[in-house]
N, C-alpha and C. Protein backbone atom coordinates (compact mmCIF):
# COMPACT_ATOMS: atom_id res chain seq x y z
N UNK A 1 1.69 2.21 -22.36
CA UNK A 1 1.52 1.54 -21.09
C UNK A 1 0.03 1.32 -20.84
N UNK A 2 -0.48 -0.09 -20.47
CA UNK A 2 -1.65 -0.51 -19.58
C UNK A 2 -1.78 1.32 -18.68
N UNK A 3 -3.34 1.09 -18.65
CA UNK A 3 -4.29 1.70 -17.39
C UNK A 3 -3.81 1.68 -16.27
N UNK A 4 -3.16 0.60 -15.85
CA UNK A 4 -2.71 -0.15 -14.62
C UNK A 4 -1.73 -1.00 -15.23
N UNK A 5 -0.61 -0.65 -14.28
CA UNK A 5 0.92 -1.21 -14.70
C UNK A 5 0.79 -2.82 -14.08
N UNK A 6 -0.46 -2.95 -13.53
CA UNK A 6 -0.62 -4.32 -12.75
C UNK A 6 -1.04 -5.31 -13.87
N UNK A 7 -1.68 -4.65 -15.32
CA UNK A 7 -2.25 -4.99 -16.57
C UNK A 7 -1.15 -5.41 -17.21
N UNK A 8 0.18 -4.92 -17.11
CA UNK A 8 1.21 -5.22 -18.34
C UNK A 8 1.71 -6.59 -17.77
N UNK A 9 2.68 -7.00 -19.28
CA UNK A 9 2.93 -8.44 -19.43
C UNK A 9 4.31 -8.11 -18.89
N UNK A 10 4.96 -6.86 -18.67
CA UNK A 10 6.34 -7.02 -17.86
C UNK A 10 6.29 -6.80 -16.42
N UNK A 11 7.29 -7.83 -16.16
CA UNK A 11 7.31 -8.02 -14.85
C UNK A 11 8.03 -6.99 -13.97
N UNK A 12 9.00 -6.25 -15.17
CA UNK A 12 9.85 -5.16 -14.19
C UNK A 12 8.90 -3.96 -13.81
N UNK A 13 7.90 -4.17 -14.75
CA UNK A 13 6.79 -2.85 -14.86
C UNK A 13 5.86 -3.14 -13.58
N UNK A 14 5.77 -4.07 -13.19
CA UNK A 14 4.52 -4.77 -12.66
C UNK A 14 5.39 -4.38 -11.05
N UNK A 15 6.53 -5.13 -11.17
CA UNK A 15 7.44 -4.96 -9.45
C UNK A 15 7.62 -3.68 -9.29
N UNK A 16 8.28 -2.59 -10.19
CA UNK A 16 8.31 -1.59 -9.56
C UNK A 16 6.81 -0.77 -9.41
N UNK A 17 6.27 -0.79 -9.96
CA UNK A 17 4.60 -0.36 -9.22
C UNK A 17 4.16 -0.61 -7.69
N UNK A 18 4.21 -2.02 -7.44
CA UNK A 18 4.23 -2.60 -6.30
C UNK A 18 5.45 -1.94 -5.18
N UNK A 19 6.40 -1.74 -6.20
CA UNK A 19 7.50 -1.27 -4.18
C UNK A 19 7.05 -0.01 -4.37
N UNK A 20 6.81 1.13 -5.57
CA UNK A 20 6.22 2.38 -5.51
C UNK A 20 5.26 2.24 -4.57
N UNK A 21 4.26 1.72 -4.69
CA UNK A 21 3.39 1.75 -3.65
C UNK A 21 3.62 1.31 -1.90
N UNK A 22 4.19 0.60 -1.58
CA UNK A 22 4.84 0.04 -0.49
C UNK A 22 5.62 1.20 -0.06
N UNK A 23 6.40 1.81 -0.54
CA UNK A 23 6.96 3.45 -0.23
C UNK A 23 5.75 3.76 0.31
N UNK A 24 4.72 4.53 -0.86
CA UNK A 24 3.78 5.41 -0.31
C UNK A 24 3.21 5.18 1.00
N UNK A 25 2.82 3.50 1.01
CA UNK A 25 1.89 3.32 2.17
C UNK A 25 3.34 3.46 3.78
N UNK A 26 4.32 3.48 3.15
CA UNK A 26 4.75 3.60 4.46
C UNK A 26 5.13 4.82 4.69
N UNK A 27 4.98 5.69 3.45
CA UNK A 27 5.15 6.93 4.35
C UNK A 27 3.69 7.71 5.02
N UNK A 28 2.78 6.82 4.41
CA UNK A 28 1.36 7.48 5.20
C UNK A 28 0.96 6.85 6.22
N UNK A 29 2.06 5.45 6.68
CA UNK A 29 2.07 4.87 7.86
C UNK A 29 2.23 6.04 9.00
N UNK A 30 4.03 6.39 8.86
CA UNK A 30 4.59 7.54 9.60
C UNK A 30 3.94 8.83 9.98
N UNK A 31 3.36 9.22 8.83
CA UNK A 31 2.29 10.35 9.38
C UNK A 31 1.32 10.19 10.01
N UNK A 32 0.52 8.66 9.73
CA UNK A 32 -0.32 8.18 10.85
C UNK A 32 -0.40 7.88 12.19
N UNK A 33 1.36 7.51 12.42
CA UNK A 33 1.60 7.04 13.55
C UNK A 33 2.17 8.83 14.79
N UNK A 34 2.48 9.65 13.78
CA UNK A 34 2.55 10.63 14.44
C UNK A 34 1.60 11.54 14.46
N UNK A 35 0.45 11.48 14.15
CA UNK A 35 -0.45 11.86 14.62
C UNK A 35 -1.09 11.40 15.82
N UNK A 36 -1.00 9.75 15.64
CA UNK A 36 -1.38 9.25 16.48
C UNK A 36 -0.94 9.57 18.39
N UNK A 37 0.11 9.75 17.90
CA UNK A 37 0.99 10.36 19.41
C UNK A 37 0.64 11.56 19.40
N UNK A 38 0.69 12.06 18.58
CA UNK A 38 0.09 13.24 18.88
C UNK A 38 -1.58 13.75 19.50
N UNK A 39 -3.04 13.10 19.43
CA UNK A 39 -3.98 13.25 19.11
C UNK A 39 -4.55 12.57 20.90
N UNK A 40 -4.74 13.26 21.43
CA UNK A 40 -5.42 13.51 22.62
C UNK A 40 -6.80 12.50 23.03
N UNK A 41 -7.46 12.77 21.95
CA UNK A 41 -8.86 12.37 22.36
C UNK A 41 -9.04 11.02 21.84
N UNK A 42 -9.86 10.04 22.78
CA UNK A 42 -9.79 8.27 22.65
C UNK A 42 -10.11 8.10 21.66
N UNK A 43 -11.17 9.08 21.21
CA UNK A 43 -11.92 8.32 19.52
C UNK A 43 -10.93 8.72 18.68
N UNK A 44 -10.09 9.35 18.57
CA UNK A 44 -9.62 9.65 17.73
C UNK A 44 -8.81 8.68 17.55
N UNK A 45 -7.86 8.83 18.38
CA UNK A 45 -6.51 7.76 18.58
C UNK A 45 -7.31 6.83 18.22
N UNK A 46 -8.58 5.85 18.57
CA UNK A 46 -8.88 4.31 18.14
C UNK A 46 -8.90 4.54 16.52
N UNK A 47 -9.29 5.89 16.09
CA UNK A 47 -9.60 5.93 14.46
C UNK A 47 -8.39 5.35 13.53
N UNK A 48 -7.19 6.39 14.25
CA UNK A 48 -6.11 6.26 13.75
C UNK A 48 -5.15 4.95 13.83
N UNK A 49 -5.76 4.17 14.68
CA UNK A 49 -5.41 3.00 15.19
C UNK A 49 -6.10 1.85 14.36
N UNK A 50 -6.98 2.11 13.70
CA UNK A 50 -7.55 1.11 13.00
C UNK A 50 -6.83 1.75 11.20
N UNK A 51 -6.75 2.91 11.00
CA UNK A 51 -6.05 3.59 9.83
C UNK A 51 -4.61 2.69 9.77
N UNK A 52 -4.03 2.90 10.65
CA UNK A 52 -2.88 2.28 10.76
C UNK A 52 -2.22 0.89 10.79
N UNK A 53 -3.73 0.01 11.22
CA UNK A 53 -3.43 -1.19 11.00
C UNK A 53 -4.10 -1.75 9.43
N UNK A 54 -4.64 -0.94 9.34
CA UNK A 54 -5.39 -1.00 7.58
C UNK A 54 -3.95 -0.52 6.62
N UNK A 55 -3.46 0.66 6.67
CA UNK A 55 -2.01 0.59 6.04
C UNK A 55 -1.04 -0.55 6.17
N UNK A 56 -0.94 -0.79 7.48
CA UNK A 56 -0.01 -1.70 7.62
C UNK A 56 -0.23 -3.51 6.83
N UNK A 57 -1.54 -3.49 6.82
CA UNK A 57 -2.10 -5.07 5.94
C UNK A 57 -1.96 -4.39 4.68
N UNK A 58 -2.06 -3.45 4.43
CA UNK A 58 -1.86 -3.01 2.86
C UNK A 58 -0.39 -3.15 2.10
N UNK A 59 0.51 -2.87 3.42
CA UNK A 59 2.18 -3.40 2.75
C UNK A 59 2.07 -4.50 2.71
N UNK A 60 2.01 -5.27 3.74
CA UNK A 60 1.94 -6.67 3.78
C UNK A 60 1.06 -7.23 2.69
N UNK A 61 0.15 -7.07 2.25
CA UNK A 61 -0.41 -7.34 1.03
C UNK A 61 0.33 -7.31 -0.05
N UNK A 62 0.89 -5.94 -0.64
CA UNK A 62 1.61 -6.09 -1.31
C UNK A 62 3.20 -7.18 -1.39
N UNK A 63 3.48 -6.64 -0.29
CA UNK A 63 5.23 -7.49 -0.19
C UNK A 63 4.75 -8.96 -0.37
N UNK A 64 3.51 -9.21 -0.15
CA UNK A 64 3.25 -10.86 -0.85
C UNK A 64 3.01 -10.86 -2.21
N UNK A 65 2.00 -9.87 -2.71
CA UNK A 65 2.47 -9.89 -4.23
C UNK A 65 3.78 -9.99 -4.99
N UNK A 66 4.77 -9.47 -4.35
CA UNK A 66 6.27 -9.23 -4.79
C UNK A 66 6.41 -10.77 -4.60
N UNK A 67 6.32 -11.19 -3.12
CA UNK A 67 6.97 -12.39 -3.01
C UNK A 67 6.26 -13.48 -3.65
N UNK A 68 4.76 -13.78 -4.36
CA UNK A 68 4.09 -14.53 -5.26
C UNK A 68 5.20 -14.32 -6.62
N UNK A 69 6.03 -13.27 -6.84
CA UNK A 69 6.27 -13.09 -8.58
C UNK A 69 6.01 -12.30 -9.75
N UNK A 70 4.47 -11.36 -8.84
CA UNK A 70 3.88 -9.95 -9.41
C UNK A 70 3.71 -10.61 -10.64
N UNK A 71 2.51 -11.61 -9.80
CA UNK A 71 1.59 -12.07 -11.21
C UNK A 71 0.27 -10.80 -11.81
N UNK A 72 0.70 -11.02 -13.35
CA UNK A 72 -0.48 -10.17 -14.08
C UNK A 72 -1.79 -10.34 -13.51
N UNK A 73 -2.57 -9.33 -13.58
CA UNK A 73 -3.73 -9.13 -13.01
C UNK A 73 -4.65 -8.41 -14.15
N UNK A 74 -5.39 -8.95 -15.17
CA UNK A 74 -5.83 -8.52 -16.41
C UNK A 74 -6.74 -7.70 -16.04
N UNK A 75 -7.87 -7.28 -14.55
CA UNK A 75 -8.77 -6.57 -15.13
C UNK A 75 -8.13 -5.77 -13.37
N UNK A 76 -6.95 -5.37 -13.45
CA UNK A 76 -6.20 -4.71 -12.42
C UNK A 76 -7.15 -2.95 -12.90
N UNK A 77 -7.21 -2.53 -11.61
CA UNK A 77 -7.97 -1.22 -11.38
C UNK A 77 -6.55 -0.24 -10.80
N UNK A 78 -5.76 -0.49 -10.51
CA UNK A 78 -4.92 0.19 -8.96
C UNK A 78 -4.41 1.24 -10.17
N UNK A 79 -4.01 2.19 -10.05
CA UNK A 79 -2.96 2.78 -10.52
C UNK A 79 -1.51 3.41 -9.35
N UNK A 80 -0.68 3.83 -10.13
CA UNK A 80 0.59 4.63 -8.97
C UNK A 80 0.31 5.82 -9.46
């Protein structure tokens, strides 16, 4: 296997990387967002509030890769 499954010429290799990751980021959404309710103080909450909308463009990033076709990416860095 490629460095990065984003490197290989299969596509099944390439999609499931991409929803692997889309999992992760949404489960570090959930912990973000309950912290967020949880966390008292303004700076904080704005921190977590900008964390959270940075995860959230990060699925959305991906789920467009999926929906482009999870084109190869030859000098792909990401790993799962």
């Amino acid at each position: 296997m490629a460095s990065s499954p984003f490197r290989s010429y299969l596509l099944a290799e390439r999609q499931e990387a991409a929803e692997a990751l889309i999992q992760l980021r949404e489960k570090e959404l959930k912990v973000l967002e309950r912290r967020w309710r949880q966390e008292r103080k303004t700076a904080r909450q704005r921190l977590l509030l900008t964390r959270m909308q940075a995860t959230r463009n990060n699925i959305v990033s991906w789920q467009d890769y999926i929906a482009e076709g999870c084109p190869r990416v030859p000098n792909a860095t990401t790993r799962v």
